[in-house]
N, C-alpha and C. Protein backbone atom coordinates (compact mmCIF):
# COMPACT_ATOMS: atom_id res chain seq x y z
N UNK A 1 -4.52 -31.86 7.00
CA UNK A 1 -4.04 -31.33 5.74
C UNK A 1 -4.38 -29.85 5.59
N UNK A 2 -5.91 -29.45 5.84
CA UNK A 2 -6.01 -28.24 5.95
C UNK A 2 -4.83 -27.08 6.59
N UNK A 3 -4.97 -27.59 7.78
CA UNK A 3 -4.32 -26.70 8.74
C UNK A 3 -2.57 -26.28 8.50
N UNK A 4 -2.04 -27.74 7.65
CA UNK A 4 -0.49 -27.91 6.60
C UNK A 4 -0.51 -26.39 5.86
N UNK A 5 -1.49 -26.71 5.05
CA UNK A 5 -1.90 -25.42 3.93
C UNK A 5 -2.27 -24.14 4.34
N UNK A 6 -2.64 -24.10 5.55
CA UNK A 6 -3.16 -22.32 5.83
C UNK A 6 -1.45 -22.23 6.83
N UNK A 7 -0.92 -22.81 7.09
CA UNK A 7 0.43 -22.33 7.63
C UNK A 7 1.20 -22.37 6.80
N UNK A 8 0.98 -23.04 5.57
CA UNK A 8 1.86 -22.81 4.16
C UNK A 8 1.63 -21.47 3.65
N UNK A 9 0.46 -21.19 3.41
CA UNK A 9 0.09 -19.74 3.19
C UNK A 9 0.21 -18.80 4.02
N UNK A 10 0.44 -18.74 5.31
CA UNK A 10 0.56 -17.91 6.31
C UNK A 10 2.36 -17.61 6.60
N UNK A 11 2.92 -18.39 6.09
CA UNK A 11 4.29 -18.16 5.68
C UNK A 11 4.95 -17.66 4.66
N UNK A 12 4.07 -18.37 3.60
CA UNK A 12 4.84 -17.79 2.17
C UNK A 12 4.10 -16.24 2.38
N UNK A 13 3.15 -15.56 3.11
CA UNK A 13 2.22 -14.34 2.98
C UNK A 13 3.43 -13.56 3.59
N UNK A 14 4.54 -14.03 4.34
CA UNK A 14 5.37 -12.92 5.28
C UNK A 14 6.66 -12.71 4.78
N UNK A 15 6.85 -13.97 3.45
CA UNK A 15 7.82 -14.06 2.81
C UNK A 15 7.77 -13.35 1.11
N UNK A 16 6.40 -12.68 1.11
CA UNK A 16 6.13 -11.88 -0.42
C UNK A 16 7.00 -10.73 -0.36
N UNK A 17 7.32 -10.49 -1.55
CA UNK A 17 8.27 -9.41 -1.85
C UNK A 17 7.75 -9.11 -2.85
N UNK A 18 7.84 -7.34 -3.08
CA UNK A 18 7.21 -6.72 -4.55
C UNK A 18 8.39 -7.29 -5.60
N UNK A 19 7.83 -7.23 -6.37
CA UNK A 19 8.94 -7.94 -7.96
C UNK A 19 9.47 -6.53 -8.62
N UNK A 20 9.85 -6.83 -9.35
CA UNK A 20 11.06 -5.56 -9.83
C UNK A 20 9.70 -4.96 -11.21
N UNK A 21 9.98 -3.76 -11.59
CA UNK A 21 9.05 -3.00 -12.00
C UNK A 21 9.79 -3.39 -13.45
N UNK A 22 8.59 -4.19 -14.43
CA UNK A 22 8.67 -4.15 -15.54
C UNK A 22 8.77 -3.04 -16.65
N UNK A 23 9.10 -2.93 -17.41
CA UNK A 23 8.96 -1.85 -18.65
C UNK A 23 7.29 -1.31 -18.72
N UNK A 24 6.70 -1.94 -19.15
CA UNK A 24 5.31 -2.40 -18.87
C UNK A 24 4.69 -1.52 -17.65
N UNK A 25 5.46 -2.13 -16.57
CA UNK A 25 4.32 -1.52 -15.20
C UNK A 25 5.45 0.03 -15.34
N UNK A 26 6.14 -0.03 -15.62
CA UNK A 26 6.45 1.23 -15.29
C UNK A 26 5.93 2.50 -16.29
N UNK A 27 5.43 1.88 -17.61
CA UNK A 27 4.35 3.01 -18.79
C UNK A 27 3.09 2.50 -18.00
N UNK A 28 2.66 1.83 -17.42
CA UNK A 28 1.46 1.80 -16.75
C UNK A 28 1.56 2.79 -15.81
N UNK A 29 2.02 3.05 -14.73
CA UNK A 29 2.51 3.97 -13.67
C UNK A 29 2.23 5.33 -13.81
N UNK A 30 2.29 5.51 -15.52
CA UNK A 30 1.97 7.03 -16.20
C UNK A 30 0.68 7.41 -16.22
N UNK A 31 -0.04 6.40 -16.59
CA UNK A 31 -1.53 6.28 -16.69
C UNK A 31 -2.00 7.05 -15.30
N UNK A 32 -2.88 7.53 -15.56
CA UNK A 32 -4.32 8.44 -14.30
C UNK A 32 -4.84 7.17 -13.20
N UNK A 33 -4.04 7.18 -12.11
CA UNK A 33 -4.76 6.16 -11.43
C UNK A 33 -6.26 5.97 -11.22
N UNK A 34 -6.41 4.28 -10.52
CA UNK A 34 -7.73 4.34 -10.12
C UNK A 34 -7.97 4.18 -8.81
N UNK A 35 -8.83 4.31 -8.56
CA UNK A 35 -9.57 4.52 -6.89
C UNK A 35 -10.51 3.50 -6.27
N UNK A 36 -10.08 2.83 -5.50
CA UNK A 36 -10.79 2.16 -4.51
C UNK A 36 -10.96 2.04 -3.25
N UNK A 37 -12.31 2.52 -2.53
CA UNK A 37 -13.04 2.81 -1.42
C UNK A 37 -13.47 1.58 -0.98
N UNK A 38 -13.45 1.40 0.44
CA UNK A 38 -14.45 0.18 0.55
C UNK A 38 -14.26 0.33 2.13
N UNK A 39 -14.81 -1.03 2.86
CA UNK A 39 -14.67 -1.14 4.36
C UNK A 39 -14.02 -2.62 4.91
N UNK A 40 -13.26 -2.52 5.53
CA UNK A 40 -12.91 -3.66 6.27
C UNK A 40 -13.60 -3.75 7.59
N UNK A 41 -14.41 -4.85 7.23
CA UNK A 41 -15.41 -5.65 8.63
C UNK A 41 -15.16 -7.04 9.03
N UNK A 42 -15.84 -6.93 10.29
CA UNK A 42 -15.21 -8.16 11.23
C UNK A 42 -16.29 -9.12 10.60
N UNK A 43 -16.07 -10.49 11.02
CA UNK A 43 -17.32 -11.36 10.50
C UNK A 43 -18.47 -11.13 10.86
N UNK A 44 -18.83 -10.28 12.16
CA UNK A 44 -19.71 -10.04 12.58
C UNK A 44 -20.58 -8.53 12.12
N UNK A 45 -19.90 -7.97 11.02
CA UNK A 45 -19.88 -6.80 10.19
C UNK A 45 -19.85 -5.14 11.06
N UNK A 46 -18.69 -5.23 12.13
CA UNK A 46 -18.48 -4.58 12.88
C UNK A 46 -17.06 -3.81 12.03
N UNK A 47 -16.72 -2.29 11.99
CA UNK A 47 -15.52 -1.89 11.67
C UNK A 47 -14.58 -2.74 12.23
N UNK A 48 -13.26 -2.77 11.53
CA UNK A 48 -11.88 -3.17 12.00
C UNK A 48 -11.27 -1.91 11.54
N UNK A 49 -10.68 -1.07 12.54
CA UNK A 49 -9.83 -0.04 12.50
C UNK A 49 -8.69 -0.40 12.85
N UNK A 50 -7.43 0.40 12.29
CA UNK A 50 -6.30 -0.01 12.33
C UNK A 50 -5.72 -0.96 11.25
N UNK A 51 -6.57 -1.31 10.58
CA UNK A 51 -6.14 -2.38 10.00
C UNK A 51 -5.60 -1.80 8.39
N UNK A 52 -4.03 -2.34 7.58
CA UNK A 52 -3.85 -1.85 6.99
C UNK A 52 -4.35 -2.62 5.79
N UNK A 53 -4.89 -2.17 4.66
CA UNK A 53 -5.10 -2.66 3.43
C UNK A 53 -4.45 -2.50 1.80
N UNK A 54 -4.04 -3.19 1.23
CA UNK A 54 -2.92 -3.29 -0.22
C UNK A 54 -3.83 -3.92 -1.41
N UNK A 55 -3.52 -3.23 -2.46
CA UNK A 55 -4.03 -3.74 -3.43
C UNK A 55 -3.53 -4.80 -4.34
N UNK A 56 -3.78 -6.18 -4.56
CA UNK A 56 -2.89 -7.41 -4.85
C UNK A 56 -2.61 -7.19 -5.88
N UNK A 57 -1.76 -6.83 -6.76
CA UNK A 57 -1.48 -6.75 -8.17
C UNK A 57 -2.01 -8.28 -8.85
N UNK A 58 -2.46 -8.48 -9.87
CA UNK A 58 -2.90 -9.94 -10.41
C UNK A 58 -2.14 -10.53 -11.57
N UNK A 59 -1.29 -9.18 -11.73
CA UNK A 59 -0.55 -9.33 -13.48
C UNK A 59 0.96 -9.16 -12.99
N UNK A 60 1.57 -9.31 -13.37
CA UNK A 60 3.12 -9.00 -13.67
C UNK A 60 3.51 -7.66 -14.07
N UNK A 61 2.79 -6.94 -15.02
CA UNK A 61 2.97 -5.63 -15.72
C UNK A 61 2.40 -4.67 -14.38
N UNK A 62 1.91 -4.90 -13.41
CA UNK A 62 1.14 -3.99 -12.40
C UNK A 62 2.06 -3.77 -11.02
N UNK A 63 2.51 -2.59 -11.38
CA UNK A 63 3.54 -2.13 -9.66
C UNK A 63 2.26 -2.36 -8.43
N UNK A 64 3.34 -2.21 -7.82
CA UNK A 64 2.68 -2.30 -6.33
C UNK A 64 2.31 -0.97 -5.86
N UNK A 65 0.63 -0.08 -5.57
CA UNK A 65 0.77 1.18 -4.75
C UNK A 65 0.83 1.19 -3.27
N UNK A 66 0.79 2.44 -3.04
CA UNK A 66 0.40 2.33 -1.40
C UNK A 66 -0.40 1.93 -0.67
N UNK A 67 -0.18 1.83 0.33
CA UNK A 67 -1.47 0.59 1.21
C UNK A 67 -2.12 1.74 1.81
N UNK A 68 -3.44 1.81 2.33
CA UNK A 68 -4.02 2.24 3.29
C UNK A 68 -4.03 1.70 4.61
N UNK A 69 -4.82 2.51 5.82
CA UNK A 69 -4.86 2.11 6.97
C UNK A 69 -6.12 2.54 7.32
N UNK A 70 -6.95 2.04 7.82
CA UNK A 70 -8.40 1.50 8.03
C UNK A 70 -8.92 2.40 8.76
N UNK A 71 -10.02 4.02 8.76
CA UNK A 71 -9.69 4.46 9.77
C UNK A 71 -11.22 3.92 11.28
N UNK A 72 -11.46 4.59 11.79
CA UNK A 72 -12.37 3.88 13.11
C UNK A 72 -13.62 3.21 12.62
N UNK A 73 -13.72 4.11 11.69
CA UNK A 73 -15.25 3.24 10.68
C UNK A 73 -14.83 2.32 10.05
N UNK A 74 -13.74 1.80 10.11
CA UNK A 74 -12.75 0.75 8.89
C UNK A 74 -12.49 0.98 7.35
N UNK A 75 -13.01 2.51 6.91
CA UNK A 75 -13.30 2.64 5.83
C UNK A 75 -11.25 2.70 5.20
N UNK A 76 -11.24 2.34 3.62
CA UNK A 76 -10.34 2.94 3.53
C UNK A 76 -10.35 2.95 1.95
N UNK A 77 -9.06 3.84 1.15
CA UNK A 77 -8.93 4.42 0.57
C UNK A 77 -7.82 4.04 -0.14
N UNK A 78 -7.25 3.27 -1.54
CA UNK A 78 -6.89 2.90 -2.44
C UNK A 78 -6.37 3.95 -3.54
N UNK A 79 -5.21 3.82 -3.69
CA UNK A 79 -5.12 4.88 -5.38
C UNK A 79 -3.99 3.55 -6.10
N UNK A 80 -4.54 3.12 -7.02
CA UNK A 80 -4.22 2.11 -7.61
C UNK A 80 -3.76 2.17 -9.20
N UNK A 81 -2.56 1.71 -9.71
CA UNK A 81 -2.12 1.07 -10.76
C UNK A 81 -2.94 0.91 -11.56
N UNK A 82 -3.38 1.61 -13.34
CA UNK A 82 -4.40 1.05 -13.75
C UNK A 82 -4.00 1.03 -15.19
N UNK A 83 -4.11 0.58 -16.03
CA UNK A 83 -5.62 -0.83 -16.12
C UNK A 83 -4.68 -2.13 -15.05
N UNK A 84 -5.34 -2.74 -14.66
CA UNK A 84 -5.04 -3.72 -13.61
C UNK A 84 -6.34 -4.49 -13.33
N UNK A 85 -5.63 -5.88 -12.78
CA UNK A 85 -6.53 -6.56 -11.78
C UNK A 85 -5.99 -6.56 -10.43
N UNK A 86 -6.78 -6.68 -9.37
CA UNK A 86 -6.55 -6.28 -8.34
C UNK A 86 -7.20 -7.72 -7.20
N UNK A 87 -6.86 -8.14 -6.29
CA UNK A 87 -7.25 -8.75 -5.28
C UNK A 87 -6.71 -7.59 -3.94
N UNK A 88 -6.99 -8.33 -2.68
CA UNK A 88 -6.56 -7.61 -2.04
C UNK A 88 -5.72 -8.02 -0.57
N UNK A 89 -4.79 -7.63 0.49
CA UNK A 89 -3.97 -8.06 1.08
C UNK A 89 -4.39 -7.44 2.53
N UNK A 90 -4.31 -7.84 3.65
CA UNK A 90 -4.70 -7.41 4.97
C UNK A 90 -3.84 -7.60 5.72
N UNK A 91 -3.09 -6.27 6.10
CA UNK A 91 -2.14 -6.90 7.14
C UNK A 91 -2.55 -6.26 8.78
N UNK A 92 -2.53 -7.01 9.72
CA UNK A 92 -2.47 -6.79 11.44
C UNK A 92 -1.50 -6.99 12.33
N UNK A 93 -0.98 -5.67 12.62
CA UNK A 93 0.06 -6.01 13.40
C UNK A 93 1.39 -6.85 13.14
N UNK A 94 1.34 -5.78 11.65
CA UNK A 94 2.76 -6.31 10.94
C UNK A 94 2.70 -8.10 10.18
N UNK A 95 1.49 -8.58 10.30
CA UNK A 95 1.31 -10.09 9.85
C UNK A 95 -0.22 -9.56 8.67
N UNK A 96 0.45 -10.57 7.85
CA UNK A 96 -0.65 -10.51 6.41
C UNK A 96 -0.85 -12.24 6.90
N UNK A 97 -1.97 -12.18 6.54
CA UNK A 97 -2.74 -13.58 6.21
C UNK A 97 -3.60 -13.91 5.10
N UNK A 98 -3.36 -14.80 4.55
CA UNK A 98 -4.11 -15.60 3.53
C UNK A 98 -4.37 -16.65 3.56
N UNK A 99 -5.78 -16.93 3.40
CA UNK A 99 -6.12 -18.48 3.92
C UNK A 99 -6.86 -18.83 2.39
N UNK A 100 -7.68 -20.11 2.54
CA UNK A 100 -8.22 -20.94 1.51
C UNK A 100 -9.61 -20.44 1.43
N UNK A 101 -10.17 -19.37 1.81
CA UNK A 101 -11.36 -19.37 2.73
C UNK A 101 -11.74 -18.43 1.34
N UNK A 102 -13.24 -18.77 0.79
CA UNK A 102 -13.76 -18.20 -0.40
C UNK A 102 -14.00 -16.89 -0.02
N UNK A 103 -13.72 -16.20 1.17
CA UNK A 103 -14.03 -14.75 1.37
C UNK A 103 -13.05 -13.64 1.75
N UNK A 104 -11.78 -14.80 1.54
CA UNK A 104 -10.53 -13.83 1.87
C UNK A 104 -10.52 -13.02 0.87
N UNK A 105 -10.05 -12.15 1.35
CA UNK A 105 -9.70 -10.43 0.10
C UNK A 105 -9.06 -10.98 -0.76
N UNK A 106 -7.85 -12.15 -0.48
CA UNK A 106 -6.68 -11.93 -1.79
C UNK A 106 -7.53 -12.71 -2.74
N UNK A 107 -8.66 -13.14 -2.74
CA UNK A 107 -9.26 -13.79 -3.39
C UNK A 107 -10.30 -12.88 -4.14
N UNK A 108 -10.20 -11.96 -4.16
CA UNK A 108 -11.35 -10.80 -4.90
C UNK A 108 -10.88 -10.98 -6.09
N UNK A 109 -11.43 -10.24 -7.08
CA UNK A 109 -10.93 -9.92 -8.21
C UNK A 109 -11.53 -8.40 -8.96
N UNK A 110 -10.77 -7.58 -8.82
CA UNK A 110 -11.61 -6.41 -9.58
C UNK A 110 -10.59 -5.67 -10.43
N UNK A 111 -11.41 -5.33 -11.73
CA UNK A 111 -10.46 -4.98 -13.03
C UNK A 111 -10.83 -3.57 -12.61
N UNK A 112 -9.49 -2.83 -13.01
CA UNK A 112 -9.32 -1.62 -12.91
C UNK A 112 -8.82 -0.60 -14.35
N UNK A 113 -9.29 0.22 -14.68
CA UNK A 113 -8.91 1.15 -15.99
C UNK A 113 -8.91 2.05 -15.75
N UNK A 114 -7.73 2.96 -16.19
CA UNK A 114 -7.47 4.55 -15.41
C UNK A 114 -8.46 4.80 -15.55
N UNK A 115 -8.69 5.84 -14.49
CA UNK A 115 -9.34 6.67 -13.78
C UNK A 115 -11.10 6.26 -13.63
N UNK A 116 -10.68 4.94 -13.12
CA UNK A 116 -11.83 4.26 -12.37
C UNK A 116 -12.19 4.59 -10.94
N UNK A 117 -13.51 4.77 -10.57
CA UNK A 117 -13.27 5.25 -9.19
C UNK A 117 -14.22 3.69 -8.88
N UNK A 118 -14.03 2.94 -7.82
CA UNK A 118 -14.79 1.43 -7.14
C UNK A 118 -15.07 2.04 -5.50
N UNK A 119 -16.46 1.81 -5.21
CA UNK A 119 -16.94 2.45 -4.37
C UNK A 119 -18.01 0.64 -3.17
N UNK A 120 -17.60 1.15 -2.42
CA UNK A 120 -18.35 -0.04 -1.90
C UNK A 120 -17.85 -1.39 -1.58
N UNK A 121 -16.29 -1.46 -1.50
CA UNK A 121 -15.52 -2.92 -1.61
C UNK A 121 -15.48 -3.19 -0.32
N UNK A 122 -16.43 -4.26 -0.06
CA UNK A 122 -16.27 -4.61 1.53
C UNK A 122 -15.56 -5.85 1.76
N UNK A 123 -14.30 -5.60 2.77
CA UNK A 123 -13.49 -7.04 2.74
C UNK A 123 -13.65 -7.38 4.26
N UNK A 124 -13.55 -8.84 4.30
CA UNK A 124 -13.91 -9.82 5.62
C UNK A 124 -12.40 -9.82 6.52
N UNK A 125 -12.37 -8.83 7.42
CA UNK A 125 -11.21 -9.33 9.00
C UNK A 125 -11.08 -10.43 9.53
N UNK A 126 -10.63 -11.55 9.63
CA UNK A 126 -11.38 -12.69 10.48
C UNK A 126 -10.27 -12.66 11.60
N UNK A 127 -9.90 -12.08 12.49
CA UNK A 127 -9.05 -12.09 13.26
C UNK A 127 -8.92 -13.15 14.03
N UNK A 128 -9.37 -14.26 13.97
CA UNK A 128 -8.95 -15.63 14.76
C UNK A 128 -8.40 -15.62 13.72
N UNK A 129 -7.76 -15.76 12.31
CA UNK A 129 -6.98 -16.20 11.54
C UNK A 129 -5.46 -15.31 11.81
N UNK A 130 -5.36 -14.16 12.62
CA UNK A 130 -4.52 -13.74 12.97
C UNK A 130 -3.83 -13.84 14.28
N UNK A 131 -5.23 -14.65 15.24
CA UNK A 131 -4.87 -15.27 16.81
C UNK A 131 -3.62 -16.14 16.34
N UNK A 132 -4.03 -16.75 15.62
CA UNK A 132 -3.33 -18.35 15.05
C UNK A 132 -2.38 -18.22 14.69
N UNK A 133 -2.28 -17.22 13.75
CA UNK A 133 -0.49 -16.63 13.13
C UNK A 133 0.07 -16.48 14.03
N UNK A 134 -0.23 -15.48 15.26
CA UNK A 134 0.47 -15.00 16.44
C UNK A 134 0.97 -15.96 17.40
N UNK A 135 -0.12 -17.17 17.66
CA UNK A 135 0.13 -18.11 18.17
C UNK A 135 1.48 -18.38 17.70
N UNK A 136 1.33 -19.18 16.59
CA UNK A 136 2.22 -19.56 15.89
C UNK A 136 3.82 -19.43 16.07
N UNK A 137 3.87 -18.19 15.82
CA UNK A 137 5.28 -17.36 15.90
C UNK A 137 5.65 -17.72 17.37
N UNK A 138 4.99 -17.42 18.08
CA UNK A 138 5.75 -17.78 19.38
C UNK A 138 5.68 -18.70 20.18
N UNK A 139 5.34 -19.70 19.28
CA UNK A 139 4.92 -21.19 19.77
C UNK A 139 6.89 -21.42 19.41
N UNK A 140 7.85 -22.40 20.51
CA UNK A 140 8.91 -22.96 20.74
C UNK A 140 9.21 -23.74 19.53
């Protein structure tokens, strides 16, 4: 059953599409963004470079910003939609994954109010969860 559900989620994750920009997110949009810093590490708390990172919108009223890309230290760099809640999205090699796992990013939660700066957001790589996707796809 597990394994049903993380390929349920590992599908619907390639099938997300941003939603159309509300009235709402679009007077939000005006607002002084906010800022979030942090690091993407392996389980073993080693950098993951390369790796791109998105900020999950949590509300309906909240556009989607630009993603970052992780640089050799894995650090990266956020300018975000605010006031907002935020989770967060990891994509490798063109594949996002989301699993059930209490330490996945999309599972964060951090409230954001213009011109917040968030310093220190460390999110978990687990790249066997991306072996598996890959598998996947080119499994017959």
């Amino acid at each position: 059953m597990r394994s049903i559900v993380w390929i349920a989620l590992v599908l619907a994750s390639g099938c997300a599409t941003r939603p159309r920009a509300t009235p709402e997110a679009i007077r939000r949009a005006r607002n002084p963004p906010a800022i979030v810093e942090g690091r993407v590490l392996d389980r073993e708390g080693r950098p993951a470079a390369g790796v791109t990172v998105w900020g999950l919108p949590r509300e309906k009223d909240v556009g989607w910003s630009p993603p970052s890309v992780t640089d050799a230290a894995g650090r990266f760099r956020l300018t975000l939609v605010a006031p907002g809640e935020y989770g967060f999205l990891i994509s490798w090699k063109g594949i996002t994954v989301v699993t059930p796992r209490k330490d996945d990013p999309s599972r964060m939660l951090v409230a954001l109010s213009p011109r917040d700066s968030r310093t220190g957001v460390d999110l978990v790589f687990r790249r066997d969860d991306w072996d598996r996707a890959l598998l996947s796809r080119r499994a017959p």
